[in-house]
Protein backbone atom coordinates (compact mmCIF):
# COMPACT_ATOMS: atom_id res chain seq x y z
CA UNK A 1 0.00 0.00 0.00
CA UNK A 2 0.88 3.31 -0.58
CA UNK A 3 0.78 6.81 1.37
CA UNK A 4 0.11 10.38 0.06
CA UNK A 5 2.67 12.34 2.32
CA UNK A 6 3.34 16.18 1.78
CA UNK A 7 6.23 18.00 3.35
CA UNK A 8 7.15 21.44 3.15
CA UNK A 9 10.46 21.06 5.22
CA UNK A 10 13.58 18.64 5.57
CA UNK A 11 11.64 15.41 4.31
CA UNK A 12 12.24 17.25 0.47
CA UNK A 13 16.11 16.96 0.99
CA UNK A 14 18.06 14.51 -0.73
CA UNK A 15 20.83 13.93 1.90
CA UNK A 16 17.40 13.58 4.76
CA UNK A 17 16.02 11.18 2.43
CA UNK A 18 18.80 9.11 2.05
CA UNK A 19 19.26 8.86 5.45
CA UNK A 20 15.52 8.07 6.56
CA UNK A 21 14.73 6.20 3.97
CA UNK A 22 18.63 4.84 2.10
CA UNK A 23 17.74 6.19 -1.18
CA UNK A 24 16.10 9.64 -2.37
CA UNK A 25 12.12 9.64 -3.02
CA UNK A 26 10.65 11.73 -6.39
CA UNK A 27 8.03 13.75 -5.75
CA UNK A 28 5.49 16.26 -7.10
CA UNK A 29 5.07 19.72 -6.39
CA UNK A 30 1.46 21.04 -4.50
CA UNK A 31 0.35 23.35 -2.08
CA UNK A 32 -1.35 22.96 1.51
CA UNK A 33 -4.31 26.01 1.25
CA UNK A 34 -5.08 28.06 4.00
CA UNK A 35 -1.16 27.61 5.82
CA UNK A 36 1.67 29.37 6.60
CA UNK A 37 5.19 28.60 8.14
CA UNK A 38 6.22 29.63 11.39
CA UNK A 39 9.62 28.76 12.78
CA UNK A 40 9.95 25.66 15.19
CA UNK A 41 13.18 24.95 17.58
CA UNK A 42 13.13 20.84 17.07
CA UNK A 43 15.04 19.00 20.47
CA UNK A 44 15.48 15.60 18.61
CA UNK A 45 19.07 14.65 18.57
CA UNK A 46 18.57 12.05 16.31
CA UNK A 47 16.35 14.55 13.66
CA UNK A 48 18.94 17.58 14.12
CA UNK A 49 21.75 15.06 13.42
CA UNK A 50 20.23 13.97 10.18
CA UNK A 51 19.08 17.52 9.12
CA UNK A 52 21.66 19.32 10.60
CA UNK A 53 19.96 22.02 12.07
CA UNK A 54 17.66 22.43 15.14
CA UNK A 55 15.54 25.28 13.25
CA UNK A 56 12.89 23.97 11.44
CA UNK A 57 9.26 24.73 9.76
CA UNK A 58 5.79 24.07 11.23
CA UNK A 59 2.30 24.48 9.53
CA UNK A 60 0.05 26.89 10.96
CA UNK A 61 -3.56 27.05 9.96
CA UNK A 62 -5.18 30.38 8.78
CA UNK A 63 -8.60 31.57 7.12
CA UNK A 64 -7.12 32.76 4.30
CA UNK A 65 -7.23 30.47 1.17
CA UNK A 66 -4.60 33.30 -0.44
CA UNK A 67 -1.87 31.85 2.47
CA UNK A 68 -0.32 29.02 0.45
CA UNK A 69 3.12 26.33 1.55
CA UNK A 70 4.45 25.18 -1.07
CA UNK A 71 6.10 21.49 -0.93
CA UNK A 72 6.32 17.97 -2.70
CA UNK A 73 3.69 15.23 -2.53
CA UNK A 74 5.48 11.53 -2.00
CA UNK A 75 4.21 8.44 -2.14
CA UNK A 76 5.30 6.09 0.51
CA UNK A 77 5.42 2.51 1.24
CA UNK A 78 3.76 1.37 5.07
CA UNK A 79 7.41 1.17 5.80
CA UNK A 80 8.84 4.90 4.47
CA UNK A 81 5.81 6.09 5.87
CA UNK A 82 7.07 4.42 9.74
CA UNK A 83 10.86 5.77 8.79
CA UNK A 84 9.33 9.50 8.29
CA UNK A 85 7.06 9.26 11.73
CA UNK A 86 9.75 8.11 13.79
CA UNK A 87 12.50 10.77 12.09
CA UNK A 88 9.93 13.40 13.06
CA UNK A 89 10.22 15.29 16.86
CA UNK A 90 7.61 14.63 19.06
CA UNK A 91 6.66 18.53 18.57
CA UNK A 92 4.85 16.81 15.59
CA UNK A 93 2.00 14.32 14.54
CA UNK A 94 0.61 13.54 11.17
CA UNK A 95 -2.54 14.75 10.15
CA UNK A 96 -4.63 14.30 6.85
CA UNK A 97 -5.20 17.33 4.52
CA UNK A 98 -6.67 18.34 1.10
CA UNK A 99 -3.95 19.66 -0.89
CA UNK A 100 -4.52 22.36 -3.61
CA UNK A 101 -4.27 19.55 -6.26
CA UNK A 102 -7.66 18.06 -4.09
CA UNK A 103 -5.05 14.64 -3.26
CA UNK A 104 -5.82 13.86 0.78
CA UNK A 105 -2.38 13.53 1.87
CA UNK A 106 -0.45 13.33 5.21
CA UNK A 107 1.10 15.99 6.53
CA UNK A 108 2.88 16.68 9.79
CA UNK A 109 1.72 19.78 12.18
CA UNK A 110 1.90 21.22 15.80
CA UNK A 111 1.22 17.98 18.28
């Protein structure tokens, strides 16, 4: 089975990808509606190793269907889709959303 999965931050990344997942992942671009980024400190050791940064993105919901993030759509296996939860900091959970394209995807957001 296969997983719709949309990230706007490190999860596009070729050197993340390769080492969540041992090889890189082709997406497509698309668009969560109604979002913007705010900044988010991660405290994962393991996630700021493999990004190599503590600074990262988070989604924040607003009413304004002009307020666009940009990102790729993957598909993932069951078992890419377990890799990217547990690479993710607890700060986040997954969460399903319409994407501009009107594909339900996951996406992770504020826990």
């Amino acid at each position: 089975m296969t997983h719709a999965l949309f990230s706007y931050g490190t999860l596009r990344e070729g050197a993340v990808q390769r080492a969540i997942f041992g090889h890189e992942i082709a997406g497509a671009p698309d668009a969560v509606v109604a979002h913007r980024l705010r900044t988010h400190v991660i405290t994962d050791a393991k996630a700021i190793a493999i990004s190599g940064r503590a600074e990262h993105t988070m989604l924040e919901p607003t009413d304004d269907s002009r307020d666009q993030v940009e990102g790729m759509l993957f598909h993932l296996t069951d078992a890419e889709l377990a890799q990217a939860d547990a690479y993710e900091d607890k700060a986040y959970k997954r969460k399903l959303v319409r994407l501009r394209s009107g594909i339900d995807a996951w996406v992770y957001v504020k826990a």
